[in-house]
N, C-alpha and C. Protein backbone atom coordinates (compact mmCIF):
# COMPACT_ATOMS: atom_id res chain seq x y z
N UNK A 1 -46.11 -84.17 11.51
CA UNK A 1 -44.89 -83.92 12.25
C UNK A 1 -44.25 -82.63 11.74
N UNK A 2 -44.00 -81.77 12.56
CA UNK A 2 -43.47 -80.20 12.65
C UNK A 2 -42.06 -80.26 12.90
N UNK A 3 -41.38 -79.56 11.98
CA UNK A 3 -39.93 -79.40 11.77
C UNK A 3 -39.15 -79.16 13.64
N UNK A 4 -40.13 -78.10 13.72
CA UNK A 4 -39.93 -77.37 15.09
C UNK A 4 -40.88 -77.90 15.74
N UNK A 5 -41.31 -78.55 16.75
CA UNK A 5 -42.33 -78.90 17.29
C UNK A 5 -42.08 -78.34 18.81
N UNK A 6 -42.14 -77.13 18.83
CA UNK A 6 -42.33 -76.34 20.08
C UNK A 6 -43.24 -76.75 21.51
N UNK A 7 -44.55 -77.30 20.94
CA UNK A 7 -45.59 -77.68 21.64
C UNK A 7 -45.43 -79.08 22.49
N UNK A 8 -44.23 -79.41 22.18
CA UNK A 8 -43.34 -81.40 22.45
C UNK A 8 -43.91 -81.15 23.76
N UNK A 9 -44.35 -82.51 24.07
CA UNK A 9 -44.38 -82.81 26.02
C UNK A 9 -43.10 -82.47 26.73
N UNK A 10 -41.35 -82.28 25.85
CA UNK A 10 -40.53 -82.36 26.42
C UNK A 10 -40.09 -81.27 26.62
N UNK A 11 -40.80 -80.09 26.18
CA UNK A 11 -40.77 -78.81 26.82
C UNK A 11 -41.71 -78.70 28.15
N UNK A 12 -41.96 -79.12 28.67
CA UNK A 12 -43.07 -78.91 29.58
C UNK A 12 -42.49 -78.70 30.90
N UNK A 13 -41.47 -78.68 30.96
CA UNK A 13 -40.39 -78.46 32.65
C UNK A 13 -39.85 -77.06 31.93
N UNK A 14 -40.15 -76.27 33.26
CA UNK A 14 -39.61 -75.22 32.77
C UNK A 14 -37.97 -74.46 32.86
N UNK A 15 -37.13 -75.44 33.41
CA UNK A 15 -35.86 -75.10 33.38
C UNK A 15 -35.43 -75.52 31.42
N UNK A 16 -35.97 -76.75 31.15
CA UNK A 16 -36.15 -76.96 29.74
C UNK A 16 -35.93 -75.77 28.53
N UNK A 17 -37.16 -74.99 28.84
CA UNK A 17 -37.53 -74.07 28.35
C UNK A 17 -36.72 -73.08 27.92
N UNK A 18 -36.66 -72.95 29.76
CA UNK A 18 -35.28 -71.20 29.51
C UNK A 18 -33.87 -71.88 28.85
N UNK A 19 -33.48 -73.36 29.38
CA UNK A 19 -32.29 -73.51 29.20
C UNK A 19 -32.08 -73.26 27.31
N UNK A 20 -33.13 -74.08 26.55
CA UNK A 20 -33.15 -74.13 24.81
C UNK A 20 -32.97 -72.82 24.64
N UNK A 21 -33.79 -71.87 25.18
CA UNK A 21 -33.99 -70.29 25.11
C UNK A 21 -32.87 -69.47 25.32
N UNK A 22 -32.13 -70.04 25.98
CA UNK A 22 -30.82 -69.49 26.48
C UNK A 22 -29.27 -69.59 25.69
N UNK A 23 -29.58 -70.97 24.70
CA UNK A 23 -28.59 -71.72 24.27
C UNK A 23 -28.79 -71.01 22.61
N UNK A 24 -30.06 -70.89 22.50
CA UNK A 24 -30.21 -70.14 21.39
C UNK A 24 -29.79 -68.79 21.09
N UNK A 25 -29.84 -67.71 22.08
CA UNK A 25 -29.70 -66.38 22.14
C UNK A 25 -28.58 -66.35 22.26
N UNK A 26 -27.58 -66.94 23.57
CA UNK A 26 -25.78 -67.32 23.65
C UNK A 26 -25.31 -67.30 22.20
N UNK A 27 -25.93 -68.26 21.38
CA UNK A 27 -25.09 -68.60 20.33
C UNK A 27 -25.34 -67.38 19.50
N UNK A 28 -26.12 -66.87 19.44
CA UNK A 28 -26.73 -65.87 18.34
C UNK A 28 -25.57 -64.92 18.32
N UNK A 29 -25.44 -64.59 19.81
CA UNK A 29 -24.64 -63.15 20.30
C UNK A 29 -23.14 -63.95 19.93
N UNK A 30 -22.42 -65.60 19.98
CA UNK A 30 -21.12 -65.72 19.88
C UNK A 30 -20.93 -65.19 18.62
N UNK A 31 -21.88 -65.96 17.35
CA UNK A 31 -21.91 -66.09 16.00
C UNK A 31 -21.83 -64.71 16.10
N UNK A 32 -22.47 -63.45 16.36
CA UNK A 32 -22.38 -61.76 15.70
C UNK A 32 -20.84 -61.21 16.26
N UNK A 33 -20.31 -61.78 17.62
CA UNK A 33 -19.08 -61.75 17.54
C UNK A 33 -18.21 -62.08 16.79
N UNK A 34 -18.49 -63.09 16.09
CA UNK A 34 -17.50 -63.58 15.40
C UNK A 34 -17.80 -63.43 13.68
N UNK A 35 -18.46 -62.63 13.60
CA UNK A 35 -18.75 -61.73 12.17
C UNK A 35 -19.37 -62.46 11.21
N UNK A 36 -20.63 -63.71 11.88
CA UNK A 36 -21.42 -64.59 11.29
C UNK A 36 -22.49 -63.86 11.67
N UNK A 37 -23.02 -63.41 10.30
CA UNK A 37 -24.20 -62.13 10.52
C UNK A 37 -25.19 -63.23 10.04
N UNK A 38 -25.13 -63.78 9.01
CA UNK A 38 -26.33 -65.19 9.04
C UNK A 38 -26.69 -66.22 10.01
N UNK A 39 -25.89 -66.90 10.69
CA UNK A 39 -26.19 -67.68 11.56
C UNK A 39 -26.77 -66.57 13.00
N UNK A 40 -26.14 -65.85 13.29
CA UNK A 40 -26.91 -64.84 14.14
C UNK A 40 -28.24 -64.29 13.92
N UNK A 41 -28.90 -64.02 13.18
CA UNK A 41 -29.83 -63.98 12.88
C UNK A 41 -30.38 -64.89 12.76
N UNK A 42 -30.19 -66.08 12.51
CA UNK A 42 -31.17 -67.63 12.33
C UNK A 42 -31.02 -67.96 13.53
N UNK A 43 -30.08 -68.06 14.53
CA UNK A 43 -29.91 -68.59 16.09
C UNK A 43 -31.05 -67.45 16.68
N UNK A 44 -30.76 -65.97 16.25
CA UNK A 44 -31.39 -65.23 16.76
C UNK A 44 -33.10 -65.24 17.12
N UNK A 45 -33.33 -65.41 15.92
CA UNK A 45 -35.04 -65.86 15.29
C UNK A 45 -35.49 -66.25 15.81
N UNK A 46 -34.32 -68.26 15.77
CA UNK A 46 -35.07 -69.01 16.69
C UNK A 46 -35.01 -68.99 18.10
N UNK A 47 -34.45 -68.03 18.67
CA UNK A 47 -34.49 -67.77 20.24
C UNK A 47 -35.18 -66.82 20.59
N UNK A 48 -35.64 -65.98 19.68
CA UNK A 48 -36.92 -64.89 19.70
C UNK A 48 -38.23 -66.16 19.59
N UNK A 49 -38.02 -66.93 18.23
CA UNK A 49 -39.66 -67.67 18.64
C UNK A 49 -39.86 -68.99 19.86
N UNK A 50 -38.47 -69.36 20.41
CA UNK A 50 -38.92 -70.00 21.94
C UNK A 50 -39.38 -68.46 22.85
N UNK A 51 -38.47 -68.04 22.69
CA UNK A 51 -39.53 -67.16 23.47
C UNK A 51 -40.82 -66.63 23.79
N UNK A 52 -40.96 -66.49 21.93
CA UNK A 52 -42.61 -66.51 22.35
C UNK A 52 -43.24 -67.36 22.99
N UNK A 53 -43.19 -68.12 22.38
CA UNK A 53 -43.64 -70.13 22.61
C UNK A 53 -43.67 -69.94 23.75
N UNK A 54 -42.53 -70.13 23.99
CA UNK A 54 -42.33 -70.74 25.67
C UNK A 54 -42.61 -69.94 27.12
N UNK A 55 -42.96 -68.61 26.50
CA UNK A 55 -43.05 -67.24 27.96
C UNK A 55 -44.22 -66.49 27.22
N UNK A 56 -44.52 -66.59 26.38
CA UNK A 56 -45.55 -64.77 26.17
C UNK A 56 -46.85 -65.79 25.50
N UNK A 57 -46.76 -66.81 25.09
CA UNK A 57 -48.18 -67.79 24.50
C UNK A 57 -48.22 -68.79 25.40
N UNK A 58 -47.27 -68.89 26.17
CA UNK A 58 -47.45 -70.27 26.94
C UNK A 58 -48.43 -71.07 27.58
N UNK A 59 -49.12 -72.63 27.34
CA UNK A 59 -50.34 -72.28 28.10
C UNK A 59 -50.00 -74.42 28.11
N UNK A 60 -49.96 -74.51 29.45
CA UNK A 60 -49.90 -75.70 30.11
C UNK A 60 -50.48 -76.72 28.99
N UNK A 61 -51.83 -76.18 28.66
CA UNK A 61 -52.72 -77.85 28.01
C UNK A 61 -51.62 -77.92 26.90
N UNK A 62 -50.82 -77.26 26.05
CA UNK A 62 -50.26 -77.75 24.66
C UNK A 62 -49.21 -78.36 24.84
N UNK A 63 -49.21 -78.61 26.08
CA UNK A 63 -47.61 -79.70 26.41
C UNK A 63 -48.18 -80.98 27.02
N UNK A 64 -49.24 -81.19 27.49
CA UNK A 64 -49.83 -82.41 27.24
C UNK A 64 -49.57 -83.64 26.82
N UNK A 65 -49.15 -84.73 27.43
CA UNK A 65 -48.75 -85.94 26.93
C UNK A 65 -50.08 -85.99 25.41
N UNK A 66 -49.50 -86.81 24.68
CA UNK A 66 -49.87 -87.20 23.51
C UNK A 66 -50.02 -88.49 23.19
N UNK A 67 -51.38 -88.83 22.48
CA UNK A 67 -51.96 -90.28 22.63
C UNK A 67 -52.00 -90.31 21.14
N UNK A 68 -50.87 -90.61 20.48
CA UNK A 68 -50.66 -90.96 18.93
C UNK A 68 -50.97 -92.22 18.09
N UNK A 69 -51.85 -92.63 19.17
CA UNK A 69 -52.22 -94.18 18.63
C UNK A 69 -53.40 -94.10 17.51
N UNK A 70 -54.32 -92.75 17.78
CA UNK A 70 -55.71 -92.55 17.29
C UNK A 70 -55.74 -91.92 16.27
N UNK A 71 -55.38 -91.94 14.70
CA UNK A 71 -55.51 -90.94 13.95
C UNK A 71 -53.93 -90.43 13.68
N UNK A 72 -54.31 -88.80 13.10
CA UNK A 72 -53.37 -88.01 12.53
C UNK A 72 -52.77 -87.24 13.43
């Protein structure tokens, strides 16, 4: 189990996607308004790596329901 688990079945709708993506970058830009240069950059990061994830690597099979009964 992954801290961030990007690859979740519950990303797999893509309003999902943009919306996390969106909520991340918003906050990034309130926090640098408001002269939180750390949290802007950590909101930032992580709305740079949904992005990747979710638009520039994106690839249908890794959102795949998951059969966790079998193994690791």
């Amino acid at each position: 189990m992954k801290l961030f688990d990007l690859r979740h079945p519950f990303f797999r709708p893509l309003w999902r996607r943009v919306a996390v993506t969106a909520v991340c970058v918003v906050w990034a830009v309130v926090e640098l308004m408001g002269g939180n240069v750390f949290w802007a950059i950590l909101f930032g990061g992580l709305g740079g790596l949904c992005a990747w994830e979710f638009f520039v690597v994106y690839d249908e099979a890794n959102y795949a329901d998951r059969d966790d009964k079998g193994g690791s």
